[in-house]
PDB file of N, CA and C in Angstrom:
ATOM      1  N   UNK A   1      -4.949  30.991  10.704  1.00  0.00           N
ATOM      2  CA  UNK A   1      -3.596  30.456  10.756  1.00  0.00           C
ATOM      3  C   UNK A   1      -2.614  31.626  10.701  1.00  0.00           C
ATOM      4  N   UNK A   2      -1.738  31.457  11.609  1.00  0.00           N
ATOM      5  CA  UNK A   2      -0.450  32.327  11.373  1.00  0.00           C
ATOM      6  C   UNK A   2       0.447  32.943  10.484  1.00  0.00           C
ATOM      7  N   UNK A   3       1.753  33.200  10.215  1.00  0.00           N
ATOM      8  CA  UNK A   3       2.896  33.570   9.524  1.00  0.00           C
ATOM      9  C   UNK A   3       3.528  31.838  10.193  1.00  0.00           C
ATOM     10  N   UNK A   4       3.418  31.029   8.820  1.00  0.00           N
ATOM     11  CA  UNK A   4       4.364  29.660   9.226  1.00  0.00           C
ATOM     12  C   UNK A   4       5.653  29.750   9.747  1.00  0.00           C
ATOM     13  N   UNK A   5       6.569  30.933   9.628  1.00  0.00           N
ATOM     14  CA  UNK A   5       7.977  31.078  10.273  1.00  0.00           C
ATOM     15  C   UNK A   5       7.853  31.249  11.584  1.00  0.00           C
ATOM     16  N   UNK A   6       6.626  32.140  11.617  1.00  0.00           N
ATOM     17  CA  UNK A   6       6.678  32.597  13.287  1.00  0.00           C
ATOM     18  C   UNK A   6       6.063  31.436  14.024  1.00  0.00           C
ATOM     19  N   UNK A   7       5.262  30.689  13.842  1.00  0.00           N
ATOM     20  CA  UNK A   7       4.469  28.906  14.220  1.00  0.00           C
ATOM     21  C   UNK A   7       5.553  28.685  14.447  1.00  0.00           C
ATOM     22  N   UNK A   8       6.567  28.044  13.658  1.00  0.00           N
ATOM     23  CA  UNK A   8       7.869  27.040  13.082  1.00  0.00           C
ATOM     24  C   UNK A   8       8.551  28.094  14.640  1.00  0.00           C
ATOM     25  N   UNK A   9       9.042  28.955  14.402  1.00  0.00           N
ATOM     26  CA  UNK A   9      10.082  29.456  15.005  1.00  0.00           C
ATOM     27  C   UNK A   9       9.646  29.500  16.971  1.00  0.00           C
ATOM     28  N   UNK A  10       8.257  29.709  17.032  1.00  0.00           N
ATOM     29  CA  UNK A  10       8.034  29.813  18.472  1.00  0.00           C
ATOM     30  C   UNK A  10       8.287  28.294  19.336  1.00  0.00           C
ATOM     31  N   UNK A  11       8.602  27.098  18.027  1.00  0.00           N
ATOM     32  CA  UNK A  11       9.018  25.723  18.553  1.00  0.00           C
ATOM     33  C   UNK A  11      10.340  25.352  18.588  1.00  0.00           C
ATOM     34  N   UNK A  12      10.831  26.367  18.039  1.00  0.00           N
ATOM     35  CA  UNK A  12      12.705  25.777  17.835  1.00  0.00           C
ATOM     36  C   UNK A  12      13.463  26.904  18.273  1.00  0.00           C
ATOM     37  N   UNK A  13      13.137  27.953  18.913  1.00  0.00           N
ATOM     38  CA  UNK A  13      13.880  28.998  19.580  1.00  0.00           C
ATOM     39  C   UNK A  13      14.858  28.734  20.392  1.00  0.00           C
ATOM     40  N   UNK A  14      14.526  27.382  20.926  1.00  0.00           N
ATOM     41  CA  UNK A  14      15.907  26.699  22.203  1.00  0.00           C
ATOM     42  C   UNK A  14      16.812  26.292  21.537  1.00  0.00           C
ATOM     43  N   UNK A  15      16.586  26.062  20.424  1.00  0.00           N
ATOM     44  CA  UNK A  15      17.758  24.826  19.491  1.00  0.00           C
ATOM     45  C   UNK A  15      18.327  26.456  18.263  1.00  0.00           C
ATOM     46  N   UNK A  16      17.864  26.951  17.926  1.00  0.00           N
ATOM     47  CA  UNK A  16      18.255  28.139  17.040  1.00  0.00           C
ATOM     48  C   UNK A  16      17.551  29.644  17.292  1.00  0.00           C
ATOM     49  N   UNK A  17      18.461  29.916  17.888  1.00  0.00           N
ATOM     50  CA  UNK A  17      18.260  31.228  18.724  1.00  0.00           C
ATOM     51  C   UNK A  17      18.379  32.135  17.350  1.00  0.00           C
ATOM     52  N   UNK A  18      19.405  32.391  16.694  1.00  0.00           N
ATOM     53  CA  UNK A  18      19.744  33.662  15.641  1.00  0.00           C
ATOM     54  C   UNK A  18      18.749  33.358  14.333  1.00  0.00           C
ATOM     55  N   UNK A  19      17.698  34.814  14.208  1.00  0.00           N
ATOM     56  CA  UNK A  19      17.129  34.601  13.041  1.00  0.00           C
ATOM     57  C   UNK A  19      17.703  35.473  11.876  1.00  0.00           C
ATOM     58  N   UNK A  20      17.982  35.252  10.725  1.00  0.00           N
ATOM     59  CA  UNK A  20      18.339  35.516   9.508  1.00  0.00           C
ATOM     60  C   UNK A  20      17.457  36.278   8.263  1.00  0.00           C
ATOM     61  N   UNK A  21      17.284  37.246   8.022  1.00  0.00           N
ATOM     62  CA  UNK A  21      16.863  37.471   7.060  1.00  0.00           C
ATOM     63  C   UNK A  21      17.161  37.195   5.285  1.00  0.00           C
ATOM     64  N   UNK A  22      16.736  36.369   4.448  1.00  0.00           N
ATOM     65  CA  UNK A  22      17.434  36.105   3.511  1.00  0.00           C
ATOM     66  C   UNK A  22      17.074  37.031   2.310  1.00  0.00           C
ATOM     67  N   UNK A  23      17.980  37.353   1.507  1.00  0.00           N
ATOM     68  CA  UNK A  23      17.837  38.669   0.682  1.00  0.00           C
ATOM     69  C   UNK A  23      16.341  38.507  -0.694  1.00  0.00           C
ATOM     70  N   UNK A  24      16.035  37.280  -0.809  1.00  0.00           N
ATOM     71  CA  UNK A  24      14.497  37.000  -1.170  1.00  0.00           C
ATOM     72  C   UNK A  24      13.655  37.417  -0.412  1.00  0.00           C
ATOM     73  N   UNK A  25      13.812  37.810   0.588  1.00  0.00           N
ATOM     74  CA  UNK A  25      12.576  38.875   1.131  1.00  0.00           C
ATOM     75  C   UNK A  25      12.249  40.067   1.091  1.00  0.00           C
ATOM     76  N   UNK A  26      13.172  40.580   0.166  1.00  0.00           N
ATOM     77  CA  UNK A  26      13.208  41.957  -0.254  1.00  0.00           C
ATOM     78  C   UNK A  26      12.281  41.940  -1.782  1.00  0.00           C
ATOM     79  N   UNK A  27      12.231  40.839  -2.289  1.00  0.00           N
ATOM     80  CA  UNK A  27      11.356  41.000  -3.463  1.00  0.00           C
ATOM     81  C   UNK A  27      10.006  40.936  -2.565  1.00  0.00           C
ATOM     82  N   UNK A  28       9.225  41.498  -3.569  1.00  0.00           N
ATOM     83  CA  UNK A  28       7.766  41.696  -2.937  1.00  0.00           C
ATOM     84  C   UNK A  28       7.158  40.644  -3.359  1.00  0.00           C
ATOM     85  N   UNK A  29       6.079  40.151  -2.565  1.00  0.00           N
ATOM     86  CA  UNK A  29       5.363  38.775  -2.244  1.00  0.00           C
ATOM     87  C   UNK A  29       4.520  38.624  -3.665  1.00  0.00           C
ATOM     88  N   UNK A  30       4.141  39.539  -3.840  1.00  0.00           N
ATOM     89  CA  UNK A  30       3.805  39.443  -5.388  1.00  0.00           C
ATOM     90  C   UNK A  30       4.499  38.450  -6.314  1.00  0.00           C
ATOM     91  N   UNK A  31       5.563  39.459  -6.536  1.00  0.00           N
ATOM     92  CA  UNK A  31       6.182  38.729  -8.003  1.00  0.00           C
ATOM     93  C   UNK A  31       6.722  37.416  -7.312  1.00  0.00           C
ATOM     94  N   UNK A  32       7.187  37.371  -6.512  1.00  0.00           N
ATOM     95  CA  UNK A  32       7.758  35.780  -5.215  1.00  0.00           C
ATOM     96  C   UNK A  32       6.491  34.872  -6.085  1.00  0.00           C
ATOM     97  N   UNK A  33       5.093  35.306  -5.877  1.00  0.00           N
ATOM     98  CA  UNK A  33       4.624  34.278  -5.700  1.00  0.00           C
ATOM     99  C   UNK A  33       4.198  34.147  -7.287  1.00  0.00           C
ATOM    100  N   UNK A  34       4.403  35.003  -8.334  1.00  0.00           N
ATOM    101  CA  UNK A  34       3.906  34.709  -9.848  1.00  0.00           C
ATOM    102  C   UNK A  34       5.057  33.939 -10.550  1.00  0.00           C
ATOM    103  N   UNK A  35       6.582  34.189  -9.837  1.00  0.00           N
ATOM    104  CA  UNK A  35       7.783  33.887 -10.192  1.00  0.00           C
ATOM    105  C   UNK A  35       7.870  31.985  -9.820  1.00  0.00           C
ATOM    106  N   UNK A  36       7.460  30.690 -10.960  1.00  0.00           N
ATOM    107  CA  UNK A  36       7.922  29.264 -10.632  1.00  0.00           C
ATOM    108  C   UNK A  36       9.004  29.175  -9.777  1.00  0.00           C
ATOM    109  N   UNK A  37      10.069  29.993 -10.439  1.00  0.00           N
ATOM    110  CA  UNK A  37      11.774  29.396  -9.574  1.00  0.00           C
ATOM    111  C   UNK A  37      11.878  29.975  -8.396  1.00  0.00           C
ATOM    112  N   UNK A  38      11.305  31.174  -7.694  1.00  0.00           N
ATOM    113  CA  UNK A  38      11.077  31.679  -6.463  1.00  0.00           C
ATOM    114  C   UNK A  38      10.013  31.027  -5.701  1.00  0.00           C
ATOM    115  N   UNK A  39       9.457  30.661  -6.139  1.00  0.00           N
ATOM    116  CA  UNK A  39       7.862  29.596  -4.976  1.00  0.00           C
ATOM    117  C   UNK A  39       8.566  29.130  -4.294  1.00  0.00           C
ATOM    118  N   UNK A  40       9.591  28.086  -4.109  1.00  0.00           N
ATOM    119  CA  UNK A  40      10.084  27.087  -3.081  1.00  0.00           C
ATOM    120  C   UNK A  40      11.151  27.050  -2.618  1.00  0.00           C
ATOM    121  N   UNK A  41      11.490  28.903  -2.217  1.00  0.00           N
ATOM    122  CA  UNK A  41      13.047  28.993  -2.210  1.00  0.00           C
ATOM    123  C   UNK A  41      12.605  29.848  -0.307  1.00  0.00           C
ATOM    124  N   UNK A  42      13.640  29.415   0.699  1.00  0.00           N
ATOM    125  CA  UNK A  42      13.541  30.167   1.682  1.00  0.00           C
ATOM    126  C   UNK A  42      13.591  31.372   1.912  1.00  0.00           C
ATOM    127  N   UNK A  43      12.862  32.228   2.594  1.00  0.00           N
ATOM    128  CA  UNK A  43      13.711  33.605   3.099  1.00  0.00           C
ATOM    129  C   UNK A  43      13.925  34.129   4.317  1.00  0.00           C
ATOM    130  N   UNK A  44      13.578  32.908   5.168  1.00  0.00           N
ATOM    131  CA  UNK A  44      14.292  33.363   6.485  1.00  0.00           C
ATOM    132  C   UNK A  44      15.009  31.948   6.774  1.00  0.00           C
ATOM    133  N   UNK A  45      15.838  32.349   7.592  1.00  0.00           N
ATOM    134  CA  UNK A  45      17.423  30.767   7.999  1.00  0.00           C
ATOM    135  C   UNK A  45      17.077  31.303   9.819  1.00  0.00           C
ATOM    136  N   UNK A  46      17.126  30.226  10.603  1.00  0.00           N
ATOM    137  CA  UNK A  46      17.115  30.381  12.029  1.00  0.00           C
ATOM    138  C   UNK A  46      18.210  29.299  11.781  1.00  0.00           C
ATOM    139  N   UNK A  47      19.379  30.012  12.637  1.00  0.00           N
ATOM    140  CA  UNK A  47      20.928  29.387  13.090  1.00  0.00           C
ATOM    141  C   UNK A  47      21.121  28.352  14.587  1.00  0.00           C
ATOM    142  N   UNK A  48      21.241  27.433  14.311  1.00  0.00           N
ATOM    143  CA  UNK A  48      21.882  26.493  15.634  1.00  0.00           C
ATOM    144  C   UNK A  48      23.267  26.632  15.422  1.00  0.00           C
ATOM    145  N   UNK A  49      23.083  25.520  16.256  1.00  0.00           N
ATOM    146  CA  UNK A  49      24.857  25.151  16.928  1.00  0.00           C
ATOM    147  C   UNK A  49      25.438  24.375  16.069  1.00  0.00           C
ATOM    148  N   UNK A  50      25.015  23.242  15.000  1.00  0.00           N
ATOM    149  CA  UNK A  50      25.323  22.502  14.275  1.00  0.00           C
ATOM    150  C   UNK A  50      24.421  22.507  12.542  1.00  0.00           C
ATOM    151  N   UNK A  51      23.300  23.179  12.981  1.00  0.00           N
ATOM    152  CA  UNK A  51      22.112  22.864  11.486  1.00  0.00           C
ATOM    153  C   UNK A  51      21.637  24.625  11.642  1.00  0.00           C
ATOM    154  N   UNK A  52      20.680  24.435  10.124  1.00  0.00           N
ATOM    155  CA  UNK A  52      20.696  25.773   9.671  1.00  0.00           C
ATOM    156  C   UNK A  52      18.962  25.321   9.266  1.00  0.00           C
ATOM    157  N   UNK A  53      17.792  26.218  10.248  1.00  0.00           N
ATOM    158  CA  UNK A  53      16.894  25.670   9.414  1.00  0.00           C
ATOM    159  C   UNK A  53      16.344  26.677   8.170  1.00  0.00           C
ATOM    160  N   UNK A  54      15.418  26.284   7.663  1.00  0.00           N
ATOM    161  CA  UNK A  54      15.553  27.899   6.161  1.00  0.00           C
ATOM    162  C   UNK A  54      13.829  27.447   6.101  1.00  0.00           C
ATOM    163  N   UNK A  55      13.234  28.330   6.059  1.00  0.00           N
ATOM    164  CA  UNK A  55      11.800  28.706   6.288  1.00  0.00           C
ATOM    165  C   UNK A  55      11.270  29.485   5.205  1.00  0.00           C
ATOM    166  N   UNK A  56      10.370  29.122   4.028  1.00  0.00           N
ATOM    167  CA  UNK A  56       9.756  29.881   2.903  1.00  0.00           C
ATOM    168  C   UNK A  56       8.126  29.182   3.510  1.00  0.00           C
ATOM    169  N   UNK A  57       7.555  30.212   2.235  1.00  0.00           N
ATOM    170  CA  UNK A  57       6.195  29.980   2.350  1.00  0.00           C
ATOM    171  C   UNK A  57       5.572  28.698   2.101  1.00  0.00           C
ATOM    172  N   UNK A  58       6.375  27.696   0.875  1.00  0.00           N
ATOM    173  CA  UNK A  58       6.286  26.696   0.604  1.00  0.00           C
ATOM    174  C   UNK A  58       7.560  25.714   1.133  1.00  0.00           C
ATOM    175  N   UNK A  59       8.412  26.039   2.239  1.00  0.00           N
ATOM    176  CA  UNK A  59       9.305  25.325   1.916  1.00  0.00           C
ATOM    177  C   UNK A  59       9.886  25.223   3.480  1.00  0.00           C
ATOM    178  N   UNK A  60      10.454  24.333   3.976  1.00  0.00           N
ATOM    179  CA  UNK A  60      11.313  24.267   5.411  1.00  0.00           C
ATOM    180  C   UNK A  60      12.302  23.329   5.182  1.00  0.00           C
ATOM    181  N   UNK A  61      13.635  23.735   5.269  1.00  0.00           N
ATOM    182  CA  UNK A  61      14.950  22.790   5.029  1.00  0.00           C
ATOM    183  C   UNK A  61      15.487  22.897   6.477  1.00  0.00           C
ATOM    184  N   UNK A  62      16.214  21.417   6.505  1.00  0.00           N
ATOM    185  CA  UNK A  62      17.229  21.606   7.467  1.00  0.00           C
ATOM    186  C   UNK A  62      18.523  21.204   6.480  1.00  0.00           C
ATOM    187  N   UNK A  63      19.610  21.916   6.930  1.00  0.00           N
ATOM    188  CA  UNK A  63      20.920  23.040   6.405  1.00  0.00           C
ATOM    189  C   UNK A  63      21.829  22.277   7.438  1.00  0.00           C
ATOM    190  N   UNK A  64      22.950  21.512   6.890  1.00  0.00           N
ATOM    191  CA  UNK A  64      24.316  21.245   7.667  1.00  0.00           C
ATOM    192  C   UNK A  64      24.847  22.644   7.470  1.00  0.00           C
ATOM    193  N   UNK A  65      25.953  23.255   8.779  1.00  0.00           N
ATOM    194  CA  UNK A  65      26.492  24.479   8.489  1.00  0.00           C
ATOM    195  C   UNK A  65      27.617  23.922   7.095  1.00  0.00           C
ATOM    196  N   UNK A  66      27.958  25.166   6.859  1.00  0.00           N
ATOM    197  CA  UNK A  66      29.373  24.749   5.962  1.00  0.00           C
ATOM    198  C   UNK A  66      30.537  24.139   6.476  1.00  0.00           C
ATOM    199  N   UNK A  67      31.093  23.539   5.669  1.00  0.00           N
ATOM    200  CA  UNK A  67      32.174  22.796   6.165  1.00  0.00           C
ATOM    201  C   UNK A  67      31.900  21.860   7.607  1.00  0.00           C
ATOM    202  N   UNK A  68      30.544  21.635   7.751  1.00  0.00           N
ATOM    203  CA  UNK A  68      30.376  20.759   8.780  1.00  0.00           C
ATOM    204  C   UNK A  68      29.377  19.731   8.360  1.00  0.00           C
ATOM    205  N   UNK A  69      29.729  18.431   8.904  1.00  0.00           N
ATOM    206  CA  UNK A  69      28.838  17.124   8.511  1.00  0.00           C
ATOM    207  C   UNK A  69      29.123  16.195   9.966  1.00  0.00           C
ATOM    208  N   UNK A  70      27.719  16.392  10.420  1.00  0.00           N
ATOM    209  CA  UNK A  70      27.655  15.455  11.636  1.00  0.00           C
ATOM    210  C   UNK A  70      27.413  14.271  11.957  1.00  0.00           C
ATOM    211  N   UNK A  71      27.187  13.928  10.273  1.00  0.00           N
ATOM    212  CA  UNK A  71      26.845  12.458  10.335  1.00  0.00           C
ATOM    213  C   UNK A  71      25.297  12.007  10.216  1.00  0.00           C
ATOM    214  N   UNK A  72      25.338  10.846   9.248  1.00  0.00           N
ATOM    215  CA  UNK A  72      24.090  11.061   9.237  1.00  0.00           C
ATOM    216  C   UNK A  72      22.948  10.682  10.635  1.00  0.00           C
ATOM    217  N   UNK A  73      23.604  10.087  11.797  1.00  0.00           N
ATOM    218  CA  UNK A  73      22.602   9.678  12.738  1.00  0.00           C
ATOM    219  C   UNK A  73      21.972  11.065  13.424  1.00  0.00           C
ATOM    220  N   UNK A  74      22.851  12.157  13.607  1.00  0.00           N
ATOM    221  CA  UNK A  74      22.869  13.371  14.084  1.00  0.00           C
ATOM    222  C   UNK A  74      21.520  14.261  12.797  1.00  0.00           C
ATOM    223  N   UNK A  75      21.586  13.852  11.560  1.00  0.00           N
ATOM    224  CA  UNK A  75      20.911  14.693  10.706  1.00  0.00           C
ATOM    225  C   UNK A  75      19.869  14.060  10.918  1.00  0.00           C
ATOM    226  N   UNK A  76      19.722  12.443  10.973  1.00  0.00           N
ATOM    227  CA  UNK A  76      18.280  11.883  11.260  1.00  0.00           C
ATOM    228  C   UNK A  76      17.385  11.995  12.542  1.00  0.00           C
ATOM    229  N   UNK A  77      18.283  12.395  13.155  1.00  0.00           N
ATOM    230  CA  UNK A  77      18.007  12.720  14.821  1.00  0.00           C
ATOM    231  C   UNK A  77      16.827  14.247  15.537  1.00  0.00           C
ATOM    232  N   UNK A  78      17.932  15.349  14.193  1.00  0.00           N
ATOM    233  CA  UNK A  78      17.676  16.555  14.249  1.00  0.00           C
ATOM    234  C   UNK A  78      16.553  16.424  12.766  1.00  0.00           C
ATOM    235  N   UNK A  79      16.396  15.689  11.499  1.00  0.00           N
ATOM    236  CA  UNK A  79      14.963  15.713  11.153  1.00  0.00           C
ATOM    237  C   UNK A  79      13.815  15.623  11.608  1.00  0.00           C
ATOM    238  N   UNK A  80      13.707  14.298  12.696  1.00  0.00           N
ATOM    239  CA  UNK A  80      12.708  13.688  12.974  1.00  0.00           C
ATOM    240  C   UNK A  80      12.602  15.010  13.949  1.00  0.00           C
ATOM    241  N   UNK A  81      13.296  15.508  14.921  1.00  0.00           N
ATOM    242  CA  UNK A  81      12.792  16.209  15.646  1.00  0.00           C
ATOM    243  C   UNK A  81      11.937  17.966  14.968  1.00  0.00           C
ATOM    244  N   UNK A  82      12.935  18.148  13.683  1.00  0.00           N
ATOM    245  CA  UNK A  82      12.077  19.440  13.143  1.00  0.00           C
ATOM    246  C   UNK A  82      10.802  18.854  12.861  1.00  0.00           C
ATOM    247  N   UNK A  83      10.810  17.317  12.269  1.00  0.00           N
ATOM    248  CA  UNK A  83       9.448  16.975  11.432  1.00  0.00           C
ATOM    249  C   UNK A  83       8.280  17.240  12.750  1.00  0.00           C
ATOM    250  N   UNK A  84       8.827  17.018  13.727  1.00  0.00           N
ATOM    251  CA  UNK A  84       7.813  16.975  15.120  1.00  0.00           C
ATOM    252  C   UNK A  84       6.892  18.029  15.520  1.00  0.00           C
ATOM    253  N   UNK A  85       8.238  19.186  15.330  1.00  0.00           N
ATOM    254  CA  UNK A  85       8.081  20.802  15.397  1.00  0.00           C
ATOM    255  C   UNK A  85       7.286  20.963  14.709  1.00  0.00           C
ATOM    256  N   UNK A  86       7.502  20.770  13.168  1.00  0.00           N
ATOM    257  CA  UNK A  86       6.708  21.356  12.139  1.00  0.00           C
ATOM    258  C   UNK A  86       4.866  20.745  12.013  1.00  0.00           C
ATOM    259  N   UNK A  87       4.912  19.273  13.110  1.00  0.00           N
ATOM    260  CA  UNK A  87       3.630  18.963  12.475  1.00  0.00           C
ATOM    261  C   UNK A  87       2.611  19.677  14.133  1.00  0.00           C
ATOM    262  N   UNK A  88       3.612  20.274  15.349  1.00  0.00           N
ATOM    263  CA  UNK A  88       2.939  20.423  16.102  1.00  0.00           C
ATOM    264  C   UNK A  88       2.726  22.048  15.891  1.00  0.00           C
ATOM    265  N   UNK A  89       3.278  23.332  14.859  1.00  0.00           N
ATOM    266  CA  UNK A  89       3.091  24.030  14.742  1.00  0.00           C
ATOM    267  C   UNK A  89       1.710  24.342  14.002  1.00  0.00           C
ATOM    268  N   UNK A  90       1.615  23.099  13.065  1.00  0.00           N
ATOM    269  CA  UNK A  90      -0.204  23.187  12.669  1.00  0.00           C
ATOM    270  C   UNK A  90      -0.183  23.595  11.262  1.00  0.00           C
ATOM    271  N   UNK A  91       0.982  24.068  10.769  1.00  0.00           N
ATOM    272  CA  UNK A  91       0.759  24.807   9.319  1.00  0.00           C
ATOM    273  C   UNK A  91       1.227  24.409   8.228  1.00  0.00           C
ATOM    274  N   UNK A  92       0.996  23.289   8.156  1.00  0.00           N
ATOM    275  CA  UNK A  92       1.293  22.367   7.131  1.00  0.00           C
ATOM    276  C   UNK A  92       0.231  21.657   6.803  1.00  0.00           C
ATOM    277  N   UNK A  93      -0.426  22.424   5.515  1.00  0.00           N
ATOM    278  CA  UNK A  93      -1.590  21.750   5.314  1.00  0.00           C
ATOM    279  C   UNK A  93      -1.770  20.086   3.933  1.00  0.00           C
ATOM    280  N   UNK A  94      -0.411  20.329   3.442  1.00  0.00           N
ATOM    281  CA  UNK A  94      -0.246  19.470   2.382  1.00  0.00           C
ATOM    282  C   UNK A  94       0.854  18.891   1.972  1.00  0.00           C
ATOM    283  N   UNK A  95       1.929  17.939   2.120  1.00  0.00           N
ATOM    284  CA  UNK A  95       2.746  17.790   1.590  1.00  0.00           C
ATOM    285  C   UNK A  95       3.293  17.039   0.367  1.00  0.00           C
ATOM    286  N   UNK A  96       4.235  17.203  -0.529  1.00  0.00           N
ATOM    287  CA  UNK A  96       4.455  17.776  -1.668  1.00  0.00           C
ATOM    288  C   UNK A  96       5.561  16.572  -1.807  1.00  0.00           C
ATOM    289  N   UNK A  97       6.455  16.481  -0.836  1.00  0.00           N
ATOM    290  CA  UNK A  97       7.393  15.679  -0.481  1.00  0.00           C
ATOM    291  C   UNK A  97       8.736  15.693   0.390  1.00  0.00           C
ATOM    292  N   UNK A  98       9.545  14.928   0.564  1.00  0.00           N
ATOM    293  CA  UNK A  98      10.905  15.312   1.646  1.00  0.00           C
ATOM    294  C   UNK A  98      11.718  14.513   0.810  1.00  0.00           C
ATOM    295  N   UNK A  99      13.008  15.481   0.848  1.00  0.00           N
ATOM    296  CA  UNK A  99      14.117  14.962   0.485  1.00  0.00           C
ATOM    297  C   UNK A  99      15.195  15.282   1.117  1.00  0.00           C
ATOM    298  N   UNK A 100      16.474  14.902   1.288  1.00  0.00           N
ATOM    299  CA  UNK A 100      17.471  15.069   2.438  1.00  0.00           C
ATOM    300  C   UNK A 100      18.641  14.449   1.196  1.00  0.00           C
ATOM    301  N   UNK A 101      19.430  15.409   1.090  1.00  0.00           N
ATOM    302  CA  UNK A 101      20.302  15.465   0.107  1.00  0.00           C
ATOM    303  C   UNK A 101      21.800  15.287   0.862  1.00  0.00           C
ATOM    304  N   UNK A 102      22.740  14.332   1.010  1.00  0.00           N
ATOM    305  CA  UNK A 102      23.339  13.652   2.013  1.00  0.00           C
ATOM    306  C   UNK A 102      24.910  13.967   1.127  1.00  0.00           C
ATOM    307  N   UNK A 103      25.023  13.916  -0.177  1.00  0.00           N
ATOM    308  CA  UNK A 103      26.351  14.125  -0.847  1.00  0.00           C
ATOM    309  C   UNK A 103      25.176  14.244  -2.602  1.00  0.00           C
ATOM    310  N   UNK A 104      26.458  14.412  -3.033  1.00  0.00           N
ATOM    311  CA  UNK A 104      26.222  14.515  -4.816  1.00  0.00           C
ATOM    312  C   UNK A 104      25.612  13.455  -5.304  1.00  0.00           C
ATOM    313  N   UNK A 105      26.326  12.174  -4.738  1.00  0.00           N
ATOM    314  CA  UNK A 105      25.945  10.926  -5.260  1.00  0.00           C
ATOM    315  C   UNK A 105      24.554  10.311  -4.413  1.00  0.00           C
ATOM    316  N   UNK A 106      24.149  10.877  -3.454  1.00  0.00           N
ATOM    317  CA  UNK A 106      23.739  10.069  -2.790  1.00  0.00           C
ATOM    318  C   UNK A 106      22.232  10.954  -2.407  1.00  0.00           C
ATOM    319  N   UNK A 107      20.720  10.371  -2.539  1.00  0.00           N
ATOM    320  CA  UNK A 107      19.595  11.354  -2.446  1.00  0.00           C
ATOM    321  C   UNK A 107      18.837  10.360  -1.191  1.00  0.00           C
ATOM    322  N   UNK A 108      18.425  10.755  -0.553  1.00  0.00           N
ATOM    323  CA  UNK A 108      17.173   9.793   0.344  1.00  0.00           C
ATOM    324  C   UNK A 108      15.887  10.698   0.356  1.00  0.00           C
ATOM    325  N   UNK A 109      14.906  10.017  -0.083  1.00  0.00           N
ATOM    326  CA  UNK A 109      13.476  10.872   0.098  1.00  0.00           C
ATOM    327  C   UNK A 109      12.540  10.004   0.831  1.00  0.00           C
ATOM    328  N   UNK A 110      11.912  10.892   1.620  1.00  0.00           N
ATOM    329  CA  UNK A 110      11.673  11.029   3.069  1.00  0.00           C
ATOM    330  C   UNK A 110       9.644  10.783   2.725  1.00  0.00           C
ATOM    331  N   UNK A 111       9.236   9.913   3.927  1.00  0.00           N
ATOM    332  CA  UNK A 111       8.159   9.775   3.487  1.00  0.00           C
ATOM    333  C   UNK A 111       7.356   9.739   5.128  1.00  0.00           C
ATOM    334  N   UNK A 112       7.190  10.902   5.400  1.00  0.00           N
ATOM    335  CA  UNK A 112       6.262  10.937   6.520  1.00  0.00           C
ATOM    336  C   UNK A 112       5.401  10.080   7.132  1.00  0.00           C
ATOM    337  N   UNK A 113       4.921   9.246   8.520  1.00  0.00           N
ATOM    338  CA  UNK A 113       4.076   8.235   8.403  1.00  0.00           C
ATOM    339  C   UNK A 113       3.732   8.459   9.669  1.00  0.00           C
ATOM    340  N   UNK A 114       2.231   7.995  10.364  1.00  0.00           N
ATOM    341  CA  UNK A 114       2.051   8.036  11.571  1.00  0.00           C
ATOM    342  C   UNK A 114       2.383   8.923  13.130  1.00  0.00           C
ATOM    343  N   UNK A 115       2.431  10.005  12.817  1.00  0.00           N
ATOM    344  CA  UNK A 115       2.918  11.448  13.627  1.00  0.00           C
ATOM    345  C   UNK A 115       4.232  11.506  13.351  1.00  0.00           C
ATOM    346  N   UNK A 116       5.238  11.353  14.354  1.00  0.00           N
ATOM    347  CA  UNK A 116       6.468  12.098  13.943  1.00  0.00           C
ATOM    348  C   UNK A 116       7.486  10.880  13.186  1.00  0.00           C
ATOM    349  N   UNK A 117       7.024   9.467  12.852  1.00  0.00           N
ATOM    350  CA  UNK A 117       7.860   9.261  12.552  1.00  0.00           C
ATOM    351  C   UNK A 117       8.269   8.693  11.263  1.00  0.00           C
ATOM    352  N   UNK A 118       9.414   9.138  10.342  1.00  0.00           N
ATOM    353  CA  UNK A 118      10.174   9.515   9.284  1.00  0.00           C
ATOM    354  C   UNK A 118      10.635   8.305   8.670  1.00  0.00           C
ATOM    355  N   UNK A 119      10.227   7.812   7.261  1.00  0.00           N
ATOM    356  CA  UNK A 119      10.725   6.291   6.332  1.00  0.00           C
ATOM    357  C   UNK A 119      11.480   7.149   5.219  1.00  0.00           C
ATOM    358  N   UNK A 120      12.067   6.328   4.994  1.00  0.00           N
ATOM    359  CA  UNK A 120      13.580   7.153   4.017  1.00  0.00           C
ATOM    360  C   UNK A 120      13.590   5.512   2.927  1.00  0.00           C
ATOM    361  N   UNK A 121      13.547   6.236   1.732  1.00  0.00           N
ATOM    362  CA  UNK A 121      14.108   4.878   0.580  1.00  0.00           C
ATOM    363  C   UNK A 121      14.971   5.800   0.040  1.00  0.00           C
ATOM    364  N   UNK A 122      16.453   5.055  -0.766  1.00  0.00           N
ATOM    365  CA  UNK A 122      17.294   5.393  -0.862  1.00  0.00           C
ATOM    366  C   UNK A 122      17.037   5.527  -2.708  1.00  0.00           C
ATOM    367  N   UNK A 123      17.460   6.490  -3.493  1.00  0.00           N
ATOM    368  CA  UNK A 123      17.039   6.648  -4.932  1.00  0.00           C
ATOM    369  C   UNK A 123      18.754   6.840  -5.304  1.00  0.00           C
ATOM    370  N   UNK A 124      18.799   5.926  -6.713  1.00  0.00           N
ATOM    371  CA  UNK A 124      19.894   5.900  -7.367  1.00  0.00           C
ATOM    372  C   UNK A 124      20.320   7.142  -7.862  1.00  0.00           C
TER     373      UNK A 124
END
């Protein structure tokens, strides 16, 4: 199996061209990986036009830019399609769970089913 960013990234290069280095990659993979609060934190961000995706060893987010909210049909649109990416890149051997964090008040966690497509229950 690969480097999961570079899998992940050779599928979404059309949709997020600019890759990002995030300053957690400067710690060495070592302590990253003995360190709890560093395990599930990104260190590379590939930039679109509207979403931000963020790529760790344990971890793949999709990122509204700042000050931008497209709504949620647009965020469910652009999940289902990373979830697609991510299950045709191959390197996802276990999952842990999905959550999609929409405002302060408001959480939906995400429950993978039948190839690409995505069940959401809404948590108080």
């Amino acid at each position: 199996m690969g480097d999961p960013a570079g899998l992940l990234y050779g599928r979404i290069r059309d949709r997020y061209r600019e890759q990002v280095i995030l300053p957690l990659m400067q710690v060495p993979e070592l302590i990253r990986a003995q360190d709890p609060a560093l395990q599930n934190l990104p260190l590379l961000q590939f930039k679109g036009e509207t979403f931000l995706v963020q790529v760790g060893p344990r971890v793949v987010s999709l990122v509204t830019k700042q000050n931008s909210y497209p709504g949620w049909p647009a965020i469910r649109t652009e999940l289902v399609w990373l979830l697609e990416k991510i299950q045709a890149a191959g390197f996802v051997r276990e999952l842990s769970g999905w959550a999609c964090a929409i405002s302060t008040s408001s959480l939906a966690t995400f429950s993978p089913i039948s190839g690409s497509t995505c069940m959401w229950t809404a948590s108080p």
